[in-house]
C-alpha atoms as a PDB file:
ATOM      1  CA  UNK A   1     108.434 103.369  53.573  1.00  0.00           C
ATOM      2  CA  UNK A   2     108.350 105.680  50.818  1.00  0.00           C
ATOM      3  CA  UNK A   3     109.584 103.765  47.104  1.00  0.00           C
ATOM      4  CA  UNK A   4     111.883 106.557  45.701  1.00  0.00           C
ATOM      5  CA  UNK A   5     112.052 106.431  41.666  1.00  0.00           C
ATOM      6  CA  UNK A   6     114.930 104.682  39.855  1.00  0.00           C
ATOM      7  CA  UNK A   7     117.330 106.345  37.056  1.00  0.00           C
ATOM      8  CA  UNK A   8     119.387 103.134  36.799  1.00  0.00           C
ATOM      9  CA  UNK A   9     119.727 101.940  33.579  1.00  0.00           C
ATOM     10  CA  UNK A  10     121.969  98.358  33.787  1.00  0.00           C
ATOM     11  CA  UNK A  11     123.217  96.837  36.454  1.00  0.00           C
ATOM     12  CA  UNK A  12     125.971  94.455  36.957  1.00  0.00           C
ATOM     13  CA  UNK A  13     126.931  92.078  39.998  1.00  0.00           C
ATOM     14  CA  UNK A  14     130.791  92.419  40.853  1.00  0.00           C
ATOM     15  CA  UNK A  15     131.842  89.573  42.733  1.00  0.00           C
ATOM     16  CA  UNK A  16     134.950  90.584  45.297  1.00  0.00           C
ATOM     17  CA  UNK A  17     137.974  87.806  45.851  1.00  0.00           C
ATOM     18  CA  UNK A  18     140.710  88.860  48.631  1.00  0.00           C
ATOM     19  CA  UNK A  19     143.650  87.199  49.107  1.00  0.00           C
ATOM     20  CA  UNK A  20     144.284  85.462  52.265  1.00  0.00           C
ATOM     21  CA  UNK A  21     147.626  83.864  51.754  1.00  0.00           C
ATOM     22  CA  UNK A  22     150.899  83.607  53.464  1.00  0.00           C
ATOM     23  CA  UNK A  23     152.643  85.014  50.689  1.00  0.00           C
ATOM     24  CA  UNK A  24     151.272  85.277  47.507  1.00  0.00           C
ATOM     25  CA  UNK A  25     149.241  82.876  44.995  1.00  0.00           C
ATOM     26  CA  UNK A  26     149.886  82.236  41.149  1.00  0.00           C
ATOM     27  CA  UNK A  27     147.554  83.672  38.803  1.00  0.00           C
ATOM     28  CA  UNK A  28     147.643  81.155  36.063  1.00  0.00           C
ATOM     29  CA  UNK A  29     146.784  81.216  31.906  1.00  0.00           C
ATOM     30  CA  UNK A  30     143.700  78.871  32.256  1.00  0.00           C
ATOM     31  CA  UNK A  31     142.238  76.242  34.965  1.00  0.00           C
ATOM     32  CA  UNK A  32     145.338  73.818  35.395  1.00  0.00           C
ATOM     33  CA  UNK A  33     147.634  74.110  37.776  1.00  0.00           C
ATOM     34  CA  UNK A  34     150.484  73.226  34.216  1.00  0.00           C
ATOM     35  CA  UNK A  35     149.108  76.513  33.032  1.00  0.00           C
ATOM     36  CA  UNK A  36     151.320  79.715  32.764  1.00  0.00           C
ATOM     37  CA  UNK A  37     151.797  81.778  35.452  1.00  0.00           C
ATOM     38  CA  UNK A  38     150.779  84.966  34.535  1.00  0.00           C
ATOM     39  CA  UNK A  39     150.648  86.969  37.420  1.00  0.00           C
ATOM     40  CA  UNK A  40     149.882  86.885  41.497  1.00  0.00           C
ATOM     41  CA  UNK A  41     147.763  88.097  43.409  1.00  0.00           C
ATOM     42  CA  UNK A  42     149.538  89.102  47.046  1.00  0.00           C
ATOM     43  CA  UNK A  43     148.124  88.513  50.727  1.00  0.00           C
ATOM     44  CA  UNK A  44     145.254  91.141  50.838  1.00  0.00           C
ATOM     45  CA  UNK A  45     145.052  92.107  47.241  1.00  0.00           C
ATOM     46  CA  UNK A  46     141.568  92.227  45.502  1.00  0.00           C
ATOM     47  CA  UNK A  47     140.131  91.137  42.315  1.00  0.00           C
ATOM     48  CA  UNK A  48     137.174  90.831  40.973  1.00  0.00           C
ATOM     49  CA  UNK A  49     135.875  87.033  40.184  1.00  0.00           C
ATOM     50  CA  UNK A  50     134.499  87.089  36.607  1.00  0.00           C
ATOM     51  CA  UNK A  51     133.339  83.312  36.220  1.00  0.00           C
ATOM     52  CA  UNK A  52     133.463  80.190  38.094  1.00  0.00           C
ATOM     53  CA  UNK A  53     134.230  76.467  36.418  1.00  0.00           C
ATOM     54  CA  UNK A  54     134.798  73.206  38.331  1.00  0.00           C
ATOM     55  CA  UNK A  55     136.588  75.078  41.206  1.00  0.00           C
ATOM     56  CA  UNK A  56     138.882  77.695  39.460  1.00  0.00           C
ATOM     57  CA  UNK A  57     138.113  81.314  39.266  1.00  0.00           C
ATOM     58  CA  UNK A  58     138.505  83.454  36.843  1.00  0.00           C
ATOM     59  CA  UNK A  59     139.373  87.113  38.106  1.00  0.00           C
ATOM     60  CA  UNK A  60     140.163  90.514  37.322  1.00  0.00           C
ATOM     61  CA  UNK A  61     142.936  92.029  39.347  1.00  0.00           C
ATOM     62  CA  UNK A  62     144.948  95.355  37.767  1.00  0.00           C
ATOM     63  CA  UNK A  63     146.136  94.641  34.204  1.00  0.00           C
ATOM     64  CA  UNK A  64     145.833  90.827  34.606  1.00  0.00           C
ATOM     65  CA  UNK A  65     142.052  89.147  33.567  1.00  0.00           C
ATOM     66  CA  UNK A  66     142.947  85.580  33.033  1.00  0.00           C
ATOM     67  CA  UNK A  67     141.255  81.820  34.450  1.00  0.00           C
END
């Protein structure tokens, strides 16, 4: 195997979500399901999962970047 040189500079992981829903589910201000519903994120839709705290996600998805 033959190592080829490497131009990249940074790098940075991007974590994929999908969603597999019935429907659709609530993209909310923060992690608490009394938070503001901000957006959703429809059956199939992507986003991409920023951090990760006791269970709730924080995404990415279009114009909407919220926990």
């Amino acid at each position: 195997m033959q190592k080829l040189p490497c131009r990249l500079l940074s790098c940075q992981l991007l974590f994929l979500c999908i969603a597999k829903v019935d429907n659709y589910v609530n993209v909310r201000k923060g992690p608490d399901e009394n938070e503001e519903v901000v957006g959703k994120l429809y059956d199939k839709s992507a986003g991409h999962v920023l951090e990760e705290t006791d269970g709730w996600y924080k995404i990415s998805s279009g114009s909407i970047e919220e926990g």
